[in-house]
Structure formats: structure tokens, C-alpha cells
N, C-alpha and C. Protein backbone atom coordinates (compact mmCIF):
# COMPACT_ATOMS: atom_id res chain seq x y z
N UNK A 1 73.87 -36.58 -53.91
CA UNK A 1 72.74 -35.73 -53.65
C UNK A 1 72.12 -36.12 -52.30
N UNK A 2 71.59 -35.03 -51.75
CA UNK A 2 71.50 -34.96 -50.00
C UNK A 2 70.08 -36.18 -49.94
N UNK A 3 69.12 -35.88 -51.40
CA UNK A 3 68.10 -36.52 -51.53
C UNK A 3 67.66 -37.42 -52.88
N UNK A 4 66.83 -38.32 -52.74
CA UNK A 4 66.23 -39.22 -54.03
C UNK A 4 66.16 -37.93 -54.77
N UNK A 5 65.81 -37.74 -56.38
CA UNK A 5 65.52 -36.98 -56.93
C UNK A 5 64.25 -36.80 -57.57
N UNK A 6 63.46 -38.58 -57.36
CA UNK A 6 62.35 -39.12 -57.76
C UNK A 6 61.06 -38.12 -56.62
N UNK A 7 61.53 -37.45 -55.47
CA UNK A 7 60.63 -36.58 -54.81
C UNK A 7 60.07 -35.46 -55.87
N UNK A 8 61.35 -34.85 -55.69
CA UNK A 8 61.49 -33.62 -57.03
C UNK A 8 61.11 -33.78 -58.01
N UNK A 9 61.25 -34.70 -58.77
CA UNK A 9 60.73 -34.94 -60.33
C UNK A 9 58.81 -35.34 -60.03
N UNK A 10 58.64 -35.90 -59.14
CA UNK A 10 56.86 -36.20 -58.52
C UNK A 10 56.12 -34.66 -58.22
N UNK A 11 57.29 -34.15 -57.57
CA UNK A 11 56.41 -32.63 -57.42
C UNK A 11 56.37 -31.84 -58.77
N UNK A 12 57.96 -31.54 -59.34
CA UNK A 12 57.44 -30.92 -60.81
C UNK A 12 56.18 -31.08 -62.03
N UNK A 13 56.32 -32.83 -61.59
CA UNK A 13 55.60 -33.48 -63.05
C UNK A 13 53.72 -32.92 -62.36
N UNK A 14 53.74 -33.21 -61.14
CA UNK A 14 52.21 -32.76 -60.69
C UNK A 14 52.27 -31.65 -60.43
N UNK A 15 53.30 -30.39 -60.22
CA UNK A 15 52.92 -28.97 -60.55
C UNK A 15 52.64 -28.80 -61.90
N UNK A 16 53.97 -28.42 -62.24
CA UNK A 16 53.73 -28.10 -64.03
C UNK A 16 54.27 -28.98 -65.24
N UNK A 17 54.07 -29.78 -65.00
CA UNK A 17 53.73 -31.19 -66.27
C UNK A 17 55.11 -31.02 -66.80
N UNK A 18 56.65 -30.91 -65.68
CA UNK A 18 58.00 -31.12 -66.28
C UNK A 18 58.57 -31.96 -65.61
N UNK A 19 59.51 -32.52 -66.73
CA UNK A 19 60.19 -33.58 -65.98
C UNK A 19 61.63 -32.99 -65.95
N UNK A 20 62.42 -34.08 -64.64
CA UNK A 20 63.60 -33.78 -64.35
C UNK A 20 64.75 -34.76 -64.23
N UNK A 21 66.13 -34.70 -64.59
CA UNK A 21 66.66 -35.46 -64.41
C UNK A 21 67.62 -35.56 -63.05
N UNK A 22 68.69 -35.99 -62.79
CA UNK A 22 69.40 -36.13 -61.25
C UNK A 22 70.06 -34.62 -61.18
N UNK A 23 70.53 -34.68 -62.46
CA UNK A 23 71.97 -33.35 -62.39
C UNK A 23 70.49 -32.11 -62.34
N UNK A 24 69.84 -31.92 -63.12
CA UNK A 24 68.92 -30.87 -63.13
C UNK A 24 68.09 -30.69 -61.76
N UNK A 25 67.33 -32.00 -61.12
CA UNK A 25 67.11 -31.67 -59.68
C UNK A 25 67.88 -31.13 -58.58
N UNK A 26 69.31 -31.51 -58.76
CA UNK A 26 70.09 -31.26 -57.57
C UNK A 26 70.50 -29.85 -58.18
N UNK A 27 70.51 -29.29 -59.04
CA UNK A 27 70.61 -28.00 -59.62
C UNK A 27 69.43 -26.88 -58.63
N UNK A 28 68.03 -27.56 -59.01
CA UNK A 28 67.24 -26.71 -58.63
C UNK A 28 67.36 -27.13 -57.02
N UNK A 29 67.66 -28.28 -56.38
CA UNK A 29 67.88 -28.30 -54.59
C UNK A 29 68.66 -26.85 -54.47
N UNK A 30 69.61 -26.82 -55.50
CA UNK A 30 70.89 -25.78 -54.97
C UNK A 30 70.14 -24.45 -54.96
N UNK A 31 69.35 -23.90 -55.92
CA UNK A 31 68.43 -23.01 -55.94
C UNK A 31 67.91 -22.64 -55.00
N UNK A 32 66.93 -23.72 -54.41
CA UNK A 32 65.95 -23.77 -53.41
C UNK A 32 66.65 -23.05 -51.84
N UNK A 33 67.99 -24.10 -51.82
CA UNK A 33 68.20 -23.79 -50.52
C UNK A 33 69.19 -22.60 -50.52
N UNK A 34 69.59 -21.92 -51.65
CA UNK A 34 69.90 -20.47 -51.83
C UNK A 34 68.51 -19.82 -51.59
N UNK A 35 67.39 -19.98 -51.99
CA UNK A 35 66.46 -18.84 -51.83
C UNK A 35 66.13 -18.52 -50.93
N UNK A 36 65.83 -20.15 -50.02
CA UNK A 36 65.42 -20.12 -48.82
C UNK A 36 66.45 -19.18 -47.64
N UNK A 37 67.83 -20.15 -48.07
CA UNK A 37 68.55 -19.00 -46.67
C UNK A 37 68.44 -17.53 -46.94
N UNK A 38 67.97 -16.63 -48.06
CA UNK A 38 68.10 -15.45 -48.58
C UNK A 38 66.96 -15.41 -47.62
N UNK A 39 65.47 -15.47 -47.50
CA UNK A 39 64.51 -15.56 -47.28
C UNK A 39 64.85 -15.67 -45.45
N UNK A 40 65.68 -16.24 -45.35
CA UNK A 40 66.17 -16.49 -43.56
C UNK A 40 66.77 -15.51 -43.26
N UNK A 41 67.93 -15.23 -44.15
CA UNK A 41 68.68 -13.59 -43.73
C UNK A 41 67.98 -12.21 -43.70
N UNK A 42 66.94 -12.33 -44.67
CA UNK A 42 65.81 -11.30 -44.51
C UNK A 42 65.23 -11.33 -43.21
N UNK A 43 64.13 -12.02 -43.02
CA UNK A 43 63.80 -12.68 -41.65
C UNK A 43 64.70 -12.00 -40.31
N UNK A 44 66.08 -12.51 -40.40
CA UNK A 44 66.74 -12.24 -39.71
C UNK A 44 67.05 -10.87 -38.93
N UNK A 45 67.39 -10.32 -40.54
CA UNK A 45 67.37 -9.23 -40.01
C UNK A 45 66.18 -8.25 -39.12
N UNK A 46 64.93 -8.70 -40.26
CA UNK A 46 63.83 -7.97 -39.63
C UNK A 46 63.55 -8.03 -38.27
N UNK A 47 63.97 -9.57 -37.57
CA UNK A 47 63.62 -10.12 -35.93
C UNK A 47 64.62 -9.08 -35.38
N UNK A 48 65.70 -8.89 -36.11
CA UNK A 48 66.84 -7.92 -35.38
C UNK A 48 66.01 -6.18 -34.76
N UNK A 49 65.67 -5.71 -36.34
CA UNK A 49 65.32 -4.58 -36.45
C UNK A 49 64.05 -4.51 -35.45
N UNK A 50 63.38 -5.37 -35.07
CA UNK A 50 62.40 -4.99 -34.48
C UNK A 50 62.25 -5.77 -32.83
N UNK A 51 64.15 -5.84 -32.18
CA UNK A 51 64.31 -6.16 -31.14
C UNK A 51 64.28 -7.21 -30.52
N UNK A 52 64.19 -8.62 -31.56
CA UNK A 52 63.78 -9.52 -30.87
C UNK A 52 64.84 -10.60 -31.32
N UNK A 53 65.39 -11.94 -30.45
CA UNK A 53 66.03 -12.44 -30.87
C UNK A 53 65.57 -13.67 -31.58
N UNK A 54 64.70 -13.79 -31.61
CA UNK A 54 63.91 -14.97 -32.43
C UNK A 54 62.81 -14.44 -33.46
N UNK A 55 63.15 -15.49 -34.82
CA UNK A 55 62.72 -15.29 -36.10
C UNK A 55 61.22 -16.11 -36.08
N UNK A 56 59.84 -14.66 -36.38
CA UNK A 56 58.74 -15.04 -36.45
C UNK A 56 58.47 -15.48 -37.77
N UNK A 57 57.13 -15.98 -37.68
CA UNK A 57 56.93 -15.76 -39.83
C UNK A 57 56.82 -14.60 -39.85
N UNK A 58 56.27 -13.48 -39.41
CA UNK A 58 56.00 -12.12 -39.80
C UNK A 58 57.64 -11.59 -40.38
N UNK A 59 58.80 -12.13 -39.87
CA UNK A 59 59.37 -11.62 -40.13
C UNK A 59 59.74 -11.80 -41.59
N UNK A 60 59.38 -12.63 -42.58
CA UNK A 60 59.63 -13.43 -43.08
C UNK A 60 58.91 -12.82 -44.41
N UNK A 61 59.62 -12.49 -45.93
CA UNK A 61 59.08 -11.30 -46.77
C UNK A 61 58.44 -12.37 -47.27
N UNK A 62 57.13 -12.67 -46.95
CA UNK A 62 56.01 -13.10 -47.80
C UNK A 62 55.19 -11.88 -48.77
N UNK A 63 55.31 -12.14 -49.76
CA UNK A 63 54.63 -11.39 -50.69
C UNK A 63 53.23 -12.31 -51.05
N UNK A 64 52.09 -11.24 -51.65
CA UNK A 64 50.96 -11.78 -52.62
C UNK A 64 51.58 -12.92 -53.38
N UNK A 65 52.51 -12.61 -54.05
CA UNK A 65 52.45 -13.93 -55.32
C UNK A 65 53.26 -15.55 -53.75
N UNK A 66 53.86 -15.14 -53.21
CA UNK A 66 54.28 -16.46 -52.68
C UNK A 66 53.17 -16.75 -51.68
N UNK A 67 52.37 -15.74 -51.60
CA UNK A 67 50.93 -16.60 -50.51
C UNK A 67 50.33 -17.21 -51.41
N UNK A 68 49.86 -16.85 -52.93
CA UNK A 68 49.23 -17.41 -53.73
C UNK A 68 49.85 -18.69 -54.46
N UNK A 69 51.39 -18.47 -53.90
CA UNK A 69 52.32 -20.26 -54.91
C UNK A 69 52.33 -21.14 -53.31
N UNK A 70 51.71 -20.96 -52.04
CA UNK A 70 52.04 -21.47 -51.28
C UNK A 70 50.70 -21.90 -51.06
N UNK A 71 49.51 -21.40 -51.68
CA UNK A 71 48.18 -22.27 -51.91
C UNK A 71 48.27 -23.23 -53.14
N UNK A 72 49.18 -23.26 -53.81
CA UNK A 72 49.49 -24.12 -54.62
C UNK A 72 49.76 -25.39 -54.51
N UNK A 73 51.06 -24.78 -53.74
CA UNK A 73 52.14 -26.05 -52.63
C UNK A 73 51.30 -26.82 -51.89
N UNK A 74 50.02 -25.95 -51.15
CA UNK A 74 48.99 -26.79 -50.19
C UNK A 74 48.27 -27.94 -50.76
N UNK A 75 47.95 -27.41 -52.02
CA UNK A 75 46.95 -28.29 -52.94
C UNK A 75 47.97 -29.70 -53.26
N UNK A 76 48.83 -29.23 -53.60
CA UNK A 76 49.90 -30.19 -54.05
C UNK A 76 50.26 -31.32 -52.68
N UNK A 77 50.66 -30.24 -51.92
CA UNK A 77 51.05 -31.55 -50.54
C UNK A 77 51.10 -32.76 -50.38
N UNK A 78 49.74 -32.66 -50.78
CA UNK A 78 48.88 -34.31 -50.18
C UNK A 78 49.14 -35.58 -51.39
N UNK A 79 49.80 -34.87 -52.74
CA UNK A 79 49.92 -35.52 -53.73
C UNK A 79 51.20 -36.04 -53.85
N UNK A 80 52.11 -35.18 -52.88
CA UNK A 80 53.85 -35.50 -53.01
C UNK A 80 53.93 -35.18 -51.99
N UNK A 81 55.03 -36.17 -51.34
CA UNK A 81 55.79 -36.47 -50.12
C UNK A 81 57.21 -35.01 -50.14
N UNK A 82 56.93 -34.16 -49.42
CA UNK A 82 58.36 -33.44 -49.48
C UNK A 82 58.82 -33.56 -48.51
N UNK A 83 58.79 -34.11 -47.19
CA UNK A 83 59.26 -34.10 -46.19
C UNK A 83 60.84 -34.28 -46.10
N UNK A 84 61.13 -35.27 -46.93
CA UNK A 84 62.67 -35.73 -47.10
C UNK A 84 63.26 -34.67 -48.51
N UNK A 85 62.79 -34.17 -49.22
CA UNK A 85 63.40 -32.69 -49.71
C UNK A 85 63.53 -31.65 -48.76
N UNK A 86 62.38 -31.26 -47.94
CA UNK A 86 62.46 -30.14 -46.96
C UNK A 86 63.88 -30.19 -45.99
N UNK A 87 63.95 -31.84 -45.71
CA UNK A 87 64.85 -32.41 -44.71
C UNK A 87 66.09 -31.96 -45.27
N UNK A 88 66.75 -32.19 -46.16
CA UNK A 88 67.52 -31.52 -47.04
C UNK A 88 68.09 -30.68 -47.01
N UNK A 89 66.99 -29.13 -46.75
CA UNK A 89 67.53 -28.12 -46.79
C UNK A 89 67.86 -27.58 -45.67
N UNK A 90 69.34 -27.27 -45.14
CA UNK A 90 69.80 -26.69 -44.26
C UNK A 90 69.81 -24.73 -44.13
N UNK A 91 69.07 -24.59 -43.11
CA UNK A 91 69.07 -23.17 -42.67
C UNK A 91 70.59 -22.71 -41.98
N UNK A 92 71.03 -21.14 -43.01
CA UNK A 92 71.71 -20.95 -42.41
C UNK A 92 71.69 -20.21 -41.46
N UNK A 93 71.11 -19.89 -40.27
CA UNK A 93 71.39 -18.64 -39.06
C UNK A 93 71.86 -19.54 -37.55
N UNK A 94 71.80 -18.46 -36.87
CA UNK A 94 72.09 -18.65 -35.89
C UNK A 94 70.71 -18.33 -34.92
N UNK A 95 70.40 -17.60 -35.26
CA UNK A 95 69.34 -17.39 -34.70
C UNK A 95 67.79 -18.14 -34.62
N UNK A 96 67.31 -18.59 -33.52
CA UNK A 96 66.26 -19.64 -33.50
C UNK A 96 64.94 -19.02 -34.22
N UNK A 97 63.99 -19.92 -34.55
CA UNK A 97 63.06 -19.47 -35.27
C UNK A 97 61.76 -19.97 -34.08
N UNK A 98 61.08 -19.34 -34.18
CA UNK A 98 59.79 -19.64 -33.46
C UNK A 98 58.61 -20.93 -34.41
N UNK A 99 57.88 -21.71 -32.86
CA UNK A 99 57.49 -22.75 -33.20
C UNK A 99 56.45 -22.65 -34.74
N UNK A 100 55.73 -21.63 -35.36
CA UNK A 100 54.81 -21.15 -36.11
C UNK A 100 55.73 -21.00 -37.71
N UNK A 101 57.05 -20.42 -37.13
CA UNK A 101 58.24 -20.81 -38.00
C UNK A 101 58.56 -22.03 -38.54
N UNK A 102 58.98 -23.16 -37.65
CA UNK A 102 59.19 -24.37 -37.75
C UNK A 102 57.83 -25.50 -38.23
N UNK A 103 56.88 -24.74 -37.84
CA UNK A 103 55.76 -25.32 -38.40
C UNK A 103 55.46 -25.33 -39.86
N UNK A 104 56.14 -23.91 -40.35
CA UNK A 104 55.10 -23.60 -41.98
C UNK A 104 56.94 -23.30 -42.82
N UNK A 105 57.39 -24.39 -42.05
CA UNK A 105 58.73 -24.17 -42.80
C UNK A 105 58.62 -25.27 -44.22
N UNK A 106 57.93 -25.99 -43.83
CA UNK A 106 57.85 -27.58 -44.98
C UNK A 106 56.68 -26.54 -46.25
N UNK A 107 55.97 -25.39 -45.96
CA UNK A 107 55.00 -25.24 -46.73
C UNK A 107 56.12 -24.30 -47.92
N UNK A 108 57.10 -23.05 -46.85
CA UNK A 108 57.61 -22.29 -47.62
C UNK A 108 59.13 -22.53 -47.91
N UNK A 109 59.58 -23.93 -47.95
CA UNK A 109 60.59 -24.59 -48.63
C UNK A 109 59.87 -25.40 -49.89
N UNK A 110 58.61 -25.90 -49.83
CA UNK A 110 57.78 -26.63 -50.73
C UNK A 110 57.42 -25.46 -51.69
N UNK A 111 56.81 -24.46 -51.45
CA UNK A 111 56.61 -23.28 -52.58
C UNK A 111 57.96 -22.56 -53.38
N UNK A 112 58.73 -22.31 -53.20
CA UNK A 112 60.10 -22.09 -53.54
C UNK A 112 60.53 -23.24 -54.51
N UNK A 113 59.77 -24.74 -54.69
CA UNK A 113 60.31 -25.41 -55.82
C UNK A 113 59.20 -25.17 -56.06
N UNK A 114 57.74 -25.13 -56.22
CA UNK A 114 56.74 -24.57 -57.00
C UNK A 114 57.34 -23.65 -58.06
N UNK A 115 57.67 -22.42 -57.54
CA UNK A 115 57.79 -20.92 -57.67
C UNK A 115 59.19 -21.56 -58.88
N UNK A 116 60.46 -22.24 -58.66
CA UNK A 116 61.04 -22.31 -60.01
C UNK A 116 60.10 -23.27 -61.06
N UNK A 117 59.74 -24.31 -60.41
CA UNK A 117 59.14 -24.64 -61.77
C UNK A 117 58.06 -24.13 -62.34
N UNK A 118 57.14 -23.11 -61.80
CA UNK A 118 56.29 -22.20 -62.53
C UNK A 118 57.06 -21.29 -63.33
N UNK A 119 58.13 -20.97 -62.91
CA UNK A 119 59.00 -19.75 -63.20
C UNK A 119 59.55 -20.16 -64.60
N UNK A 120 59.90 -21.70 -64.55
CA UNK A 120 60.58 -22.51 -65.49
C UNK A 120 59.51 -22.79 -66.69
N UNK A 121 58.12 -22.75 -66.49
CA UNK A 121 57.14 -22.93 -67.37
C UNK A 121 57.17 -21.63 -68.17
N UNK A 122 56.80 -20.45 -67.21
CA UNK A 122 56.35 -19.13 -68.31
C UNK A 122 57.81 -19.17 -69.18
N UNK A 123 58.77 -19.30 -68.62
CA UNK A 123 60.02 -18.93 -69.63
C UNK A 123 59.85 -19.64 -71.22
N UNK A 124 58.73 -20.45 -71.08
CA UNK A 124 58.57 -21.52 -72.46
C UNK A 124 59.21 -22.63 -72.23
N UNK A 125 59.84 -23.17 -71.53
CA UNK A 125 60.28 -24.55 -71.68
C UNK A 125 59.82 -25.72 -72.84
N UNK A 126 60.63 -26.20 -73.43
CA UNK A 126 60.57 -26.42 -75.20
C UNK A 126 59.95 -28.00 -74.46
N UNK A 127 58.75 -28.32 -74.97
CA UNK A 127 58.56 -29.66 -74.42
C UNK A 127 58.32 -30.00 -72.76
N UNK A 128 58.69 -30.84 -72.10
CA UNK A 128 58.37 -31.43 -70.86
C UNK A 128 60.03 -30.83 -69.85
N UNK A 129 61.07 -31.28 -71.01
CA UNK A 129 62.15 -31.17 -70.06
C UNK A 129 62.75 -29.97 -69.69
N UNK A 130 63.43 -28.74 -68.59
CA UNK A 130 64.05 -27.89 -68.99
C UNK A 130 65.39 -28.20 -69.26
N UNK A 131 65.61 -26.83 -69.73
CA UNK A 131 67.45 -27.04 -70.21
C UNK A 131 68.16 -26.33 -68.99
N UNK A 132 69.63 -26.46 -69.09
CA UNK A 132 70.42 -26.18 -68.39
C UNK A 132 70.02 -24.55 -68.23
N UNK A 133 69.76 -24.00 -69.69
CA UNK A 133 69.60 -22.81 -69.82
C UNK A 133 68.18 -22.26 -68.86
N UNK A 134 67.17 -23.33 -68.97
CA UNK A 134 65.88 -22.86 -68.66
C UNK A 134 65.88 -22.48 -67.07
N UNK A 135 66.79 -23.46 -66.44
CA UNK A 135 66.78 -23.60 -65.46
C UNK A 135 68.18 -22.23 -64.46
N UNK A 136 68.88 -21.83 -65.67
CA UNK A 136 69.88 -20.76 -65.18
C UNK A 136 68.93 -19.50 -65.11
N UNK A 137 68.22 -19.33 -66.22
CA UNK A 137 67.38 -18.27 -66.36
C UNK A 137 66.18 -17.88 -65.17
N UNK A 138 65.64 -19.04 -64.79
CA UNK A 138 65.02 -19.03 -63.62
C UNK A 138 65.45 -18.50 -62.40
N UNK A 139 67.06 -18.94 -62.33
CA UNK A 139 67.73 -18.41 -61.15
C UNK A 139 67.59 -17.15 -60.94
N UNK A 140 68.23 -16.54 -62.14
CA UNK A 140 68.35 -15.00 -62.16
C UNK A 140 67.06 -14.24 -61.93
N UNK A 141 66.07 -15.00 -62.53
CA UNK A 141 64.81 -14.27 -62.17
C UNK A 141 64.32 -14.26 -60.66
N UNK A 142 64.78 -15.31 -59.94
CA UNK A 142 64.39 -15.06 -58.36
C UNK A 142 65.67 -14.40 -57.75
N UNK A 143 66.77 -14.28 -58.30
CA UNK A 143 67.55 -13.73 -57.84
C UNK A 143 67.35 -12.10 -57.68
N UNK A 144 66.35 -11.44 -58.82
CA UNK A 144 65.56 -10.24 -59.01
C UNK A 144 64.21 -10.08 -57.84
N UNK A 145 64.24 -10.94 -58.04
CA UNK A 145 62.55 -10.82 -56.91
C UNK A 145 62.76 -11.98 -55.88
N UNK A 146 63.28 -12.53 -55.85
CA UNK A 146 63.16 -12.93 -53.98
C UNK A 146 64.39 -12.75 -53.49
């Protein structure tokens, strides 16, 4: 695994009161940095569509609910170290991102593991831990909406 898993399991347990093990964190890394490059190819395109060769945040499909899980992530920040998870996740484009980009990239790689383990809570998660299942089900659900 690219990272400790003890980051991940610090942010879940102080988002939503779950714990995680190695195989289940590096599960949800794999998640994360699927959503995120989805979230980059969007982006991408939009910097395309609107002539420019560099990726703003505007370009970038922020919705209501991820401004509202990314005031979450803020609150959280200061309580967990993500810097070396963020580090982790590799962007796939080619195309450069602007400095405002690179700036609020640690906030909206940090909300994106918010966003499954909230996602992982409403589903009911039986107790503290999820299951393999809890955590497939989650996928599919951002796979629908982000």
C-alpha cells in the first residue's frame, strides 16, 4: 500500500465513528483515486470545452452536497494529517491544473474519503466495522452520482 493505513482509519474513526482494516483501507484508497481522476476527466474536459488548456476549480463538478462534505473535511483537517494520503493519489491527465487547483486539491481528495465513509454510514453499517459488501455498495453509489 502506497500509504500507512493508520491515516485512513484516524480520519474514518473521527468522521463517522468506523473503523478500518489494511485490505479495507487500501480498498477505499482505490475508490478515492478512481473518483478523483473521474472528477479530473470531467474538469478536463470542461477546461477543453471552454478553450483553455489549463484545468481551473471552476472546471471542476462541485456540487451542493460536496461543498457541504468539503466543510466537513475542513472541520476535520486539523484533527487528521492527510497530507501523505493526498500524496498517494496520482492524477491522471495531461493537462496542467492551475495554482487554486493545486491548492484545494488536499481539501477535494480529503472530502471524497469523507463522502465514502458517510456514504458507508447511511447504508447501515452493522456496528463500527464495514464489510466488504458495505464498502462495494458505496462504490456503486458514487459511481451513480459522482
Amino acid at each position: 500500500m502506497l500509504i500507512g493505513y493508520r491515516k485512513m482509519e484516524q480520519l474514518f474513526r473521527k468522521c463517522c465513528s468506523l473503523d478500518l482494516d489494511k485490505n479495507k483501507s487500501k480498498r477505499i484508497l482505490e475508490i478515492v483515486e478512481k473518483k478523483f481522476n473521474d472528477m479530473i476527466e470531467v474538469a478536463a474536459e470542461n477546461a477543453r470545452l471552454n478553450g483553455r488548456d489549463t484545468i481551473t476549480l471552476s472546471d471542476f463538478p462541485i456540487t451542493r452536497g460536496l461543498k457541504n462534505s468539503m466543510r466537513i473535511f475542513e472541520e476535520l483537517k486539523e484533527a487528521v494529517e492527510v497530507e501523505p494520503v493526498i500524496a498517494a493519489i496520482r492524477a491522471k491527465t495531461t493537462m496542467p491544473f492551475d495554482e487554486e487547483v493545486k491548492e484545494n486539491m488536499p481539501a477535494l481528495v480529503g472530502t471524497l474519503f469523507v463522502i465514502v465513509g458517510y456514504v458507508m454510514k447511511e447504508l447501515g453499517v452493522e456496528g463500527r466495522k464495514p464489510s466488504v459488501e458495505d464498502i462495494e455498495r458505496a462504490e456503486r453509489i458514487l459511481d451513480y452520482t459522482l
